[in-house]
C-alpha atoms as a PDB file:
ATOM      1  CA  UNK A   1      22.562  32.143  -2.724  1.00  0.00           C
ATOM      2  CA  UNK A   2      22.268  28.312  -3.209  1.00  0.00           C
ATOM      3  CA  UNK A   3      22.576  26.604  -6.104  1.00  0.00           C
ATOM      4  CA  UNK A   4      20.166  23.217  -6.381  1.00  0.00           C
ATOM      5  CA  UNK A   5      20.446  20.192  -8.541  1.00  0.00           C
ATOM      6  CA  UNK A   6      17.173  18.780  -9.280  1.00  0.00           C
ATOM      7  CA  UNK A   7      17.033  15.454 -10.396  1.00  0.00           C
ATOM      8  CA  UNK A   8      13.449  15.001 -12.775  1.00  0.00           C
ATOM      9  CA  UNK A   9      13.249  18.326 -13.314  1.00  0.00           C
ATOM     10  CA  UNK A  10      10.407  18.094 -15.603  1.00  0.00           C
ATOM     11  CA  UNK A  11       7.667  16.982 -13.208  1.00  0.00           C
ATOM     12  CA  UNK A  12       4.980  18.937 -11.572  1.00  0.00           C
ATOM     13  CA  UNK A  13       6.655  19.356  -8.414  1.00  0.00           C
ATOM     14  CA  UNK A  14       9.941  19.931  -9.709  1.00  0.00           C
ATOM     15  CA  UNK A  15       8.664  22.677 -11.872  1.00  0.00           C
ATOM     16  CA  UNK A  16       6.885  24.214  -9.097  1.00  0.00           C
ATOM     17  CA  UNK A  17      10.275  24.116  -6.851  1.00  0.00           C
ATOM     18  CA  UNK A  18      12.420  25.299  -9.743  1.00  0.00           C
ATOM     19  CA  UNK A  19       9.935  28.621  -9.769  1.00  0.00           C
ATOM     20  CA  UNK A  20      10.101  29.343  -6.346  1.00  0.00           C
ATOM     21  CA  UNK A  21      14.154  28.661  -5.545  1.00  0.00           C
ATOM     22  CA  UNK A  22      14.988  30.741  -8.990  1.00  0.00           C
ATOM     23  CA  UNK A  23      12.106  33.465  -7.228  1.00  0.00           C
ATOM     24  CA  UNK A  24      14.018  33.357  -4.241  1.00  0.00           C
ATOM     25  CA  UNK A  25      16.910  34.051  -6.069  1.00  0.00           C
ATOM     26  CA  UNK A  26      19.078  30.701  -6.136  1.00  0.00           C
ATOM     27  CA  UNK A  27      20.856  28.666  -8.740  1.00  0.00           C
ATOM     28  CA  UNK A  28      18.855  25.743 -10.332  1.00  0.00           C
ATOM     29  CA  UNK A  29      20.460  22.985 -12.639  1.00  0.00           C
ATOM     30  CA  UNK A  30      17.527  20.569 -13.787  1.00  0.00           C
ATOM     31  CA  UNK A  31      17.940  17.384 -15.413  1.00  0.00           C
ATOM     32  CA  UNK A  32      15.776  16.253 -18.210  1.00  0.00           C
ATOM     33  CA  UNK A  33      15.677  12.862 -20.231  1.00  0.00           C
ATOM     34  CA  UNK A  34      13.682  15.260 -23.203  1.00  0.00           C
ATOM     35  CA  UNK A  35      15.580  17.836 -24.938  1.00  0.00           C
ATOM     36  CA  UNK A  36      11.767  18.899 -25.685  1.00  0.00           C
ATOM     37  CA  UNK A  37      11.396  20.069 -22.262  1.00  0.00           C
ATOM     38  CA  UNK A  38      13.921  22.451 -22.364  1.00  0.00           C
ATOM     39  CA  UNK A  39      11.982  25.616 -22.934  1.00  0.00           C
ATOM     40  CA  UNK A  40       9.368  24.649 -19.913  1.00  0.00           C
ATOM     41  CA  UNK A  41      12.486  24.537 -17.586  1.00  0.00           C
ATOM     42  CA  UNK A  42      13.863  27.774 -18.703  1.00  0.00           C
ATOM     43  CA  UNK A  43      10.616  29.049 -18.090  1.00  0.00           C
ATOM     44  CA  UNK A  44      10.574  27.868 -14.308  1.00  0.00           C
ATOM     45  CA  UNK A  45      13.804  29.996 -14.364  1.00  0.00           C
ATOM     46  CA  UNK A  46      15.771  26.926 -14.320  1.00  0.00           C
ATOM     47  CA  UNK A  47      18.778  25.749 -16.860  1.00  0.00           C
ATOM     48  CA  UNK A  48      18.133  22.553 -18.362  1.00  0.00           C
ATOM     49  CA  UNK A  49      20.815  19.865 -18.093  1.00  0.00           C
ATOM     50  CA  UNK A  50      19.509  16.625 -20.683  1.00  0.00           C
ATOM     51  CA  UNK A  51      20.784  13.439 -19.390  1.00  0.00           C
ATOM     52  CA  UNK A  52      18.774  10.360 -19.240  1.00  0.00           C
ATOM     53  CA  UNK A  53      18.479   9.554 -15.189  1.00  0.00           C
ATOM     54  CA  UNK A  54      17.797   5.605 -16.033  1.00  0.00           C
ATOM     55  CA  UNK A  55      20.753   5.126 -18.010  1.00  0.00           C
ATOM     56  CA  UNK A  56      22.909   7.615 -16.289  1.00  0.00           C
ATOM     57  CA  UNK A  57      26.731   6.625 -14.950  1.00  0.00           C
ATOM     58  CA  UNK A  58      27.748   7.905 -11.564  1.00  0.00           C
ATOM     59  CA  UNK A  59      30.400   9.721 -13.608  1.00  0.00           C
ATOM     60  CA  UNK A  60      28.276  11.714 -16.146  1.00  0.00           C
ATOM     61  CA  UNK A  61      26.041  12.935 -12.738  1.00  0.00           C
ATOM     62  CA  UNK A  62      29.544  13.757 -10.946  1.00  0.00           C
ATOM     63  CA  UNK A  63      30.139  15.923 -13.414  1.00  0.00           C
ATOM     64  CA  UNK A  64      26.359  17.494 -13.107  1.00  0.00           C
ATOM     65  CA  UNK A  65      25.952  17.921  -9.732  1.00  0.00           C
ATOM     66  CA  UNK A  66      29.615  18.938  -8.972  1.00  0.00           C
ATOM     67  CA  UNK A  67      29.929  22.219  -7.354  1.00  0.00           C
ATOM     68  CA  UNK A  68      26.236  22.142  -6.138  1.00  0.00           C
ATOM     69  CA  UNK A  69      25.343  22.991  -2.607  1.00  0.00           C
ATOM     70  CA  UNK A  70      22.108  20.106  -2.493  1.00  0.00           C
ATOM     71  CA  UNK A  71      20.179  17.661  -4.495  1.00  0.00           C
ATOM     72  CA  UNK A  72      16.818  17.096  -4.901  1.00  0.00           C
ATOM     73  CA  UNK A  73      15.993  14.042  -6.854  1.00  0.00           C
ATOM     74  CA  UNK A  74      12.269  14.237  -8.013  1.00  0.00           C
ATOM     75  CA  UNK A  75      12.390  11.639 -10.867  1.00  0.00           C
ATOM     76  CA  UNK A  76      10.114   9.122 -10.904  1.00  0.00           C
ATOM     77  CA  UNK A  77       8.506   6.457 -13.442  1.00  0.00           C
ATOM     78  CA  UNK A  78       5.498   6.245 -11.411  1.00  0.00           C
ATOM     79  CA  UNK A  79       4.608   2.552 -11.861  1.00  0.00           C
ATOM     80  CA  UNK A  80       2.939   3.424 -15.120  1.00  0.00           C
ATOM     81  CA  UNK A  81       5.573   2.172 -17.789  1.00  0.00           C
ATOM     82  CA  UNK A  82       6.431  -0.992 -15.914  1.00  0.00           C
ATOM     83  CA  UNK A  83       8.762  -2.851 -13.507  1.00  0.00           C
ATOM     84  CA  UNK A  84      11.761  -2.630 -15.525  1.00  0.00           C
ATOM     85  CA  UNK A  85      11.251   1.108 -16.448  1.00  0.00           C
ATOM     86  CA  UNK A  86      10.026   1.691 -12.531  1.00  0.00           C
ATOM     87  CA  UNK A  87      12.966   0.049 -11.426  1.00  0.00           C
ATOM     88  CA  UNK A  88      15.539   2.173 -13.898  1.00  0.00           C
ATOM     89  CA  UNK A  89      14.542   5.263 -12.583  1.00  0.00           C
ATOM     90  CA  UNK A  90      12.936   4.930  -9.186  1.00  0.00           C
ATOM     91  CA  UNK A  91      15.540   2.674  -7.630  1.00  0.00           C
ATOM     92  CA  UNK A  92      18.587   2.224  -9.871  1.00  0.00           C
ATOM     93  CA  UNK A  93      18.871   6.419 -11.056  1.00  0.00           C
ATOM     94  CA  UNK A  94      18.170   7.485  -7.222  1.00  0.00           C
ATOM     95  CA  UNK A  95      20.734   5.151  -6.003  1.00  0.00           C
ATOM     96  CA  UNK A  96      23.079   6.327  -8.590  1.00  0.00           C
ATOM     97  CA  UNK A  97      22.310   9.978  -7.754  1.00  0.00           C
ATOM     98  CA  UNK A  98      23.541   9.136  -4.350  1.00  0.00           C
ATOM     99  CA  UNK A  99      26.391   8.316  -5.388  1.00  0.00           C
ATOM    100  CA  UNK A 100      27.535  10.923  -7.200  1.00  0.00           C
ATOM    101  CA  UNK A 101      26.267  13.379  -4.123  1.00  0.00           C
ATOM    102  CA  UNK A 102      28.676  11.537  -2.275  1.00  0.00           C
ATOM    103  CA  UNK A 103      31.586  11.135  -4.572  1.00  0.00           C
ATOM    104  CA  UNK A 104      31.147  15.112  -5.479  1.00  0.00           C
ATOM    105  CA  UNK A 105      30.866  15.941  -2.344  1.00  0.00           C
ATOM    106  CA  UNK A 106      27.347  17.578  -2.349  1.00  0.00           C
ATOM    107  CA  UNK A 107      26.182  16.971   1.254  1.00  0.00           C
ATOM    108  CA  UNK A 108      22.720  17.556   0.467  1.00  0.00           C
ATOM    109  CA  UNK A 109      20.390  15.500  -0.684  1.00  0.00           C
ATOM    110  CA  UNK A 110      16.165  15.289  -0.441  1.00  0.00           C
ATOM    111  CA  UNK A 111      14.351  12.827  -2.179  1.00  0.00           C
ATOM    112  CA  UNK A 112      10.692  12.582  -2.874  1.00  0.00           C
ATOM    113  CA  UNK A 113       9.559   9.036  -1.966  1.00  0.00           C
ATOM    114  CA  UNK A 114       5.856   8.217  -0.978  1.00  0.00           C
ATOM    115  CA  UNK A 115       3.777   7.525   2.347  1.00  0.00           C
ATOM    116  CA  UNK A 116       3.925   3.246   2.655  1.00  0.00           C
ATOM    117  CA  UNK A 117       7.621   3.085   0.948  1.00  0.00           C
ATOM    118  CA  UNK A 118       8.441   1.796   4.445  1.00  0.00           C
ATOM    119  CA  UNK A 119       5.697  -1.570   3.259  1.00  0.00           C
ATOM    120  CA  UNK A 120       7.501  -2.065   0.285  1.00  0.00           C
ATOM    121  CA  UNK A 121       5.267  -5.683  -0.018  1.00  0.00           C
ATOM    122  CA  UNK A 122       2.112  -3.669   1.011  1.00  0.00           C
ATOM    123  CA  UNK A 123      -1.083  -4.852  -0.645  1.00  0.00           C
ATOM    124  CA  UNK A 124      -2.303  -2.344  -3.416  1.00  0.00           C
ATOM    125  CA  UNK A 125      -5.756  -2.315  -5.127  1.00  0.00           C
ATOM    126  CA  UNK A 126      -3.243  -1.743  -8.162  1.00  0.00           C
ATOM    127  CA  UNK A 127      -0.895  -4.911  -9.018  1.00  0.00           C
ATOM    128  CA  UNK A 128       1.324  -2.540 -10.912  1.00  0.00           C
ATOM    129  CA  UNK A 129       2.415  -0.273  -8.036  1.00  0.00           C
ATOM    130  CA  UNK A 130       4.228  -2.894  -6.293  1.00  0.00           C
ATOM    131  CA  UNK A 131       7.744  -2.280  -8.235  1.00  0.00           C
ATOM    132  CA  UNK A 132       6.629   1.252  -7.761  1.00  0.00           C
ATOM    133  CA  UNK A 133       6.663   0.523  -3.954  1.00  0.00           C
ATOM    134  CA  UNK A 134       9.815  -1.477  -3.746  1.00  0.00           C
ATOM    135  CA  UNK A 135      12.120   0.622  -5.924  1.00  0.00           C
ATOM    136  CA  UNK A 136      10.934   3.388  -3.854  1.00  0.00           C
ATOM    137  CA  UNK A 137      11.586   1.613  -0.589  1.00  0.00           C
ATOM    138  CA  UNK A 138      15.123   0.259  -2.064  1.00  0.00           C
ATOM    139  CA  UNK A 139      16.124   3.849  -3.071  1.00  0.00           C
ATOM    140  CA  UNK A 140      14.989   5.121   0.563  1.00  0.00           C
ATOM    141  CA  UNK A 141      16.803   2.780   2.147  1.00  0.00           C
ATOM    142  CA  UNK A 142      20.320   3.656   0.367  1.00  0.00           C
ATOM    143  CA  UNK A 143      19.798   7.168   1.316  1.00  0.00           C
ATOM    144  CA  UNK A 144      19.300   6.546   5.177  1.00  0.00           C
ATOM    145  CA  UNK A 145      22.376   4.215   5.081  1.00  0.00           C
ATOM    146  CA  UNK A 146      24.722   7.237   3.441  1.00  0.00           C
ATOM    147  CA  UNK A 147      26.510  10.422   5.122  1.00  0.00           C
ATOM    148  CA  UNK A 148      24.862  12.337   3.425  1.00  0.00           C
ATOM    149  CA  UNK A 149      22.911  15.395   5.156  1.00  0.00           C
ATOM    150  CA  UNK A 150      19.408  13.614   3.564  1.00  0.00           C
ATOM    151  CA  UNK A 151      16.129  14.340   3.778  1.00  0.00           C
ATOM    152  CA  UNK A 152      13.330  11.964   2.588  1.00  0.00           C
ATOM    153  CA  UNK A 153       9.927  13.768   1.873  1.00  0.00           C
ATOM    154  CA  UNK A 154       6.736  10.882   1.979  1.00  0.00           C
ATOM    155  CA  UNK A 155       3.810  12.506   0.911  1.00  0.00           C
ATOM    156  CA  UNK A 156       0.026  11.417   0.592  1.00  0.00           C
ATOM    157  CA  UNK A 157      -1.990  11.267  -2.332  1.00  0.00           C
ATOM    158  CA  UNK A 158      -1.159  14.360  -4.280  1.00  0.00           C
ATOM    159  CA  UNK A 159      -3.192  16.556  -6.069  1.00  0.00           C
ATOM    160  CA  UNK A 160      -2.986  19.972  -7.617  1.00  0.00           C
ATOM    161  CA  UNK A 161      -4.247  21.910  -5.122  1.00  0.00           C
ATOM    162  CA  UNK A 162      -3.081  25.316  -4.832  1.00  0.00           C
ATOM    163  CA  UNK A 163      -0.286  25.400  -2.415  1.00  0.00           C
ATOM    164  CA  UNK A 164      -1.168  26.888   0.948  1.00  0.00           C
ATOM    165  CA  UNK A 165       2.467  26.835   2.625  1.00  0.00           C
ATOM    166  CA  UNK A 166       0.456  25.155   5.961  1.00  0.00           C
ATOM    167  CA  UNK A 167       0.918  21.112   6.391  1.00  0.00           C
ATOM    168  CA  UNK A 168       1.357  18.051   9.081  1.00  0.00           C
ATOM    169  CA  UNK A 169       4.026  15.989   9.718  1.00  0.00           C
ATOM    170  CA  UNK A 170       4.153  13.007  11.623  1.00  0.00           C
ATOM    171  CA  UNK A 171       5.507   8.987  12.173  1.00  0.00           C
ATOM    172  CA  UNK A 172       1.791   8.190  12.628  1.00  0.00           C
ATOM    173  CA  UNK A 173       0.731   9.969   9.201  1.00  0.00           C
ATOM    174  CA  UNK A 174      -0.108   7.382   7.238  1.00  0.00           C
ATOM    175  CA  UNK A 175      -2.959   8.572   4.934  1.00  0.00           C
ATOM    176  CA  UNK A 176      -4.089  11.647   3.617  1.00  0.00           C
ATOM    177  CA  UNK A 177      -3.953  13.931   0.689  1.00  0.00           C
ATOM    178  CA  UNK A 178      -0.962  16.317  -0.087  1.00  0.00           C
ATOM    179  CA  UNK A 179      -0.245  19.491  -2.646  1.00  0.00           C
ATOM    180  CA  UNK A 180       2.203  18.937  -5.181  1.00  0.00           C
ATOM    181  CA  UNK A 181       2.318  23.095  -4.067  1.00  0.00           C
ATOM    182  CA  UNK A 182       3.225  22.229  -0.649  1.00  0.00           C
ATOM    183  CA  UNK A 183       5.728  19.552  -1.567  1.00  0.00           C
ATOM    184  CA  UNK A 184       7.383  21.718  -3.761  1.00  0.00           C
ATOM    185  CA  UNK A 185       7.623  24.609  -1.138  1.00  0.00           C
ATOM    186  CA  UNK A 186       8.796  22.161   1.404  1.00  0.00           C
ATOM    187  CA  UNK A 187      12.085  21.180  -0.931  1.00  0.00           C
ATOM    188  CA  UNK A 188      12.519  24.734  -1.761  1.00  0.00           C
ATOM    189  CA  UNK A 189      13.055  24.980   2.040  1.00  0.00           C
ATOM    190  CA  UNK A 190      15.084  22.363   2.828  1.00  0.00           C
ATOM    191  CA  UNK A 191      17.121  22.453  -0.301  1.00  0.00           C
ATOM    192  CA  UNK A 192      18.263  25.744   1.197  1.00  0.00           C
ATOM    193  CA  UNK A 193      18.909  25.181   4.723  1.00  0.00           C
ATOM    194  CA  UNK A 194      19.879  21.934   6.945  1.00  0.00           C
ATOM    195  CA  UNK A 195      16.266  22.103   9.003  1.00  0.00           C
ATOM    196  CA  UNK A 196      15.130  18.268   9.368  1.00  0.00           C
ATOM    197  CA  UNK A 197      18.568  16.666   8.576  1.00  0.00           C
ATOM    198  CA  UNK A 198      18.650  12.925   8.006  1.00  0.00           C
ATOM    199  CA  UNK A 199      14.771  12.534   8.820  1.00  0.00           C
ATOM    200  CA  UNK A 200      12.112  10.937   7.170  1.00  0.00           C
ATOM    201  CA  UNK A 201       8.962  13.300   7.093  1.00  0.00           C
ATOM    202  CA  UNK A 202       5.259  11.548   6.385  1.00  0.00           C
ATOM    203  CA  UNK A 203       3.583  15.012   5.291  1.00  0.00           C
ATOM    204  CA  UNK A 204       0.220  15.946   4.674  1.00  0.00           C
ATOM    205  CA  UNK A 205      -1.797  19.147   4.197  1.00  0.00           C
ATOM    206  CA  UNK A 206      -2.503  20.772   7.185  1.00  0.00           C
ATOM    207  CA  UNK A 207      -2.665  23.596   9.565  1.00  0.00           C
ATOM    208  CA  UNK A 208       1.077  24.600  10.318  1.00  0.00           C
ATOM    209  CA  UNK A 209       3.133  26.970   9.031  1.00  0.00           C
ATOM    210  CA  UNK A 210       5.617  24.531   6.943  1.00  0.00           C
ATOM    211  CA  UNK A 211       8.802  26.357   8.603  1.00  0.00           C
ATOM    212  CA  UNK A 212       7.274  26.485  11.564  1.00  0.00           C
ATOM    213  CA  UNK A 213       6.586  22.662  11.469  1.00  0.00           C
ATOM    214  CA  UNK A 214      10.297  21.851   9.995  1.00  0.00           C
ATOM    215  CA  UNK A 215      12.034  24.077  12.776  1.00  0.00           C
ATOM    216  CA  UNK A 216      10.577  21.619  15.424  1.00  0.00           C
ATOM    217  CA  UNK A 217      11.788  18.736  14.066  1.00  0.00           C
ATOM    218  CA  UNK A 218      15.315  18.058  15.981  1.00  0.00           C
ATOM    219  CA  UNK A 219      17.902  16.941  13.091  1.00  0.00           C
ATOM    220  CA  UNK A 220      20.314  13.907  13.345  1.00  0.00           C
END
């Protein structure tokens, strides 16, 4: 059995992941910025690790992840509590998150980015979601340009649909709705194998089995 780092371990997805890797009988560590939140990780099975992601040293996540076999990091600001705050978690906490993978030697790493991160100057009926977009861009590209055996999940617009285990993946996805189910099945997978090594996967709900789709995707 695995044992999983997840990064934001307090968010939908990372809650939903947490249930079904601890289910499946692996190991998961889940950082938290909120002590509060401790009791709603333990209840996704997982053991709550309180360490504030945007303020985080490389060292004090070396010592977190250390020993793990992959890391997910789910964390994100959002765009909602503004550039600096977007920036502090979305860009500067995945980046540092990298590098403690790296320096502890965790090969493994996914991250949950979004579907235009590769438009980081994109036009957006919202003004605020462009720090949103280029932290998330910024933290993508740091990931492709490691060793690290990455994966970078780009979903749609998600919503709370009940998880059907069935999606689409594709370079020439680039709209579309997604699960927060399905994303958090999809990690669960990958956290746990090496299927879709150092790809970038624009994903969508769909028709295919979700192992099915990942098997057919040649890693690099």
């Amino acid at each position: 059995m695995s044992t999983i780092v997840i990064v934001g371990g307090h968010g939908k997805i990372a809650l939903l992941a947490s249930k079904d890797l601890t289910a499946g009988g692996h190991t998961v560590r889940s950082v938290i910025r909120n002590p509060d939140q401790a009791d709603d990780i333990r209840a996704a099975g997982a053991e709550p690790v309180v360490l504030d992601i945007a303020s985080a040293s490389t060292d004090e996540l070396v010592d977190v992840v250390s020993g793990s076999d992959a890391v997910v990091f789910a964390a994100g600001a959002g765009g909602k509590q503004g550039p600096e705050a977007t920036f502090a978690v979305d860009r500067d906490g995945a980046m540092t998150t990298i590098a403690a993978a790296e320096r502890a030697g965790v090969a493994r790493l996914l991250l949950v980015s979004y579907l235009h991160a590769d438009d980081p100057d994109s036009v957006n009926d919202d003004p605020g979601m462009k720090p949103y977009q280029q932290a998330k861009h910024a933290a993508d590209t740091a990931l492709r340009s490691s060793e690290l055996l990455w994966t970078i999940l780009r979903p749609g617009v998600l919503n709370d649909d009940d998880a059907t285990g069935r999606v689409a993946v594709g370079d020439g996805i680039q709209s579309g709705t997604t699960s927060r189910g399905n994303v958090a099945a999809l990690l669960s997978t990958l956290a746990t194998s090496t299927l879709a090594t150092r790809r970038v996967l624009n994903v969508v709900d769909g028709e295919t089995d979700l192992r099915t789709v990942l098997e057919q995707i040649p890693n690099r």
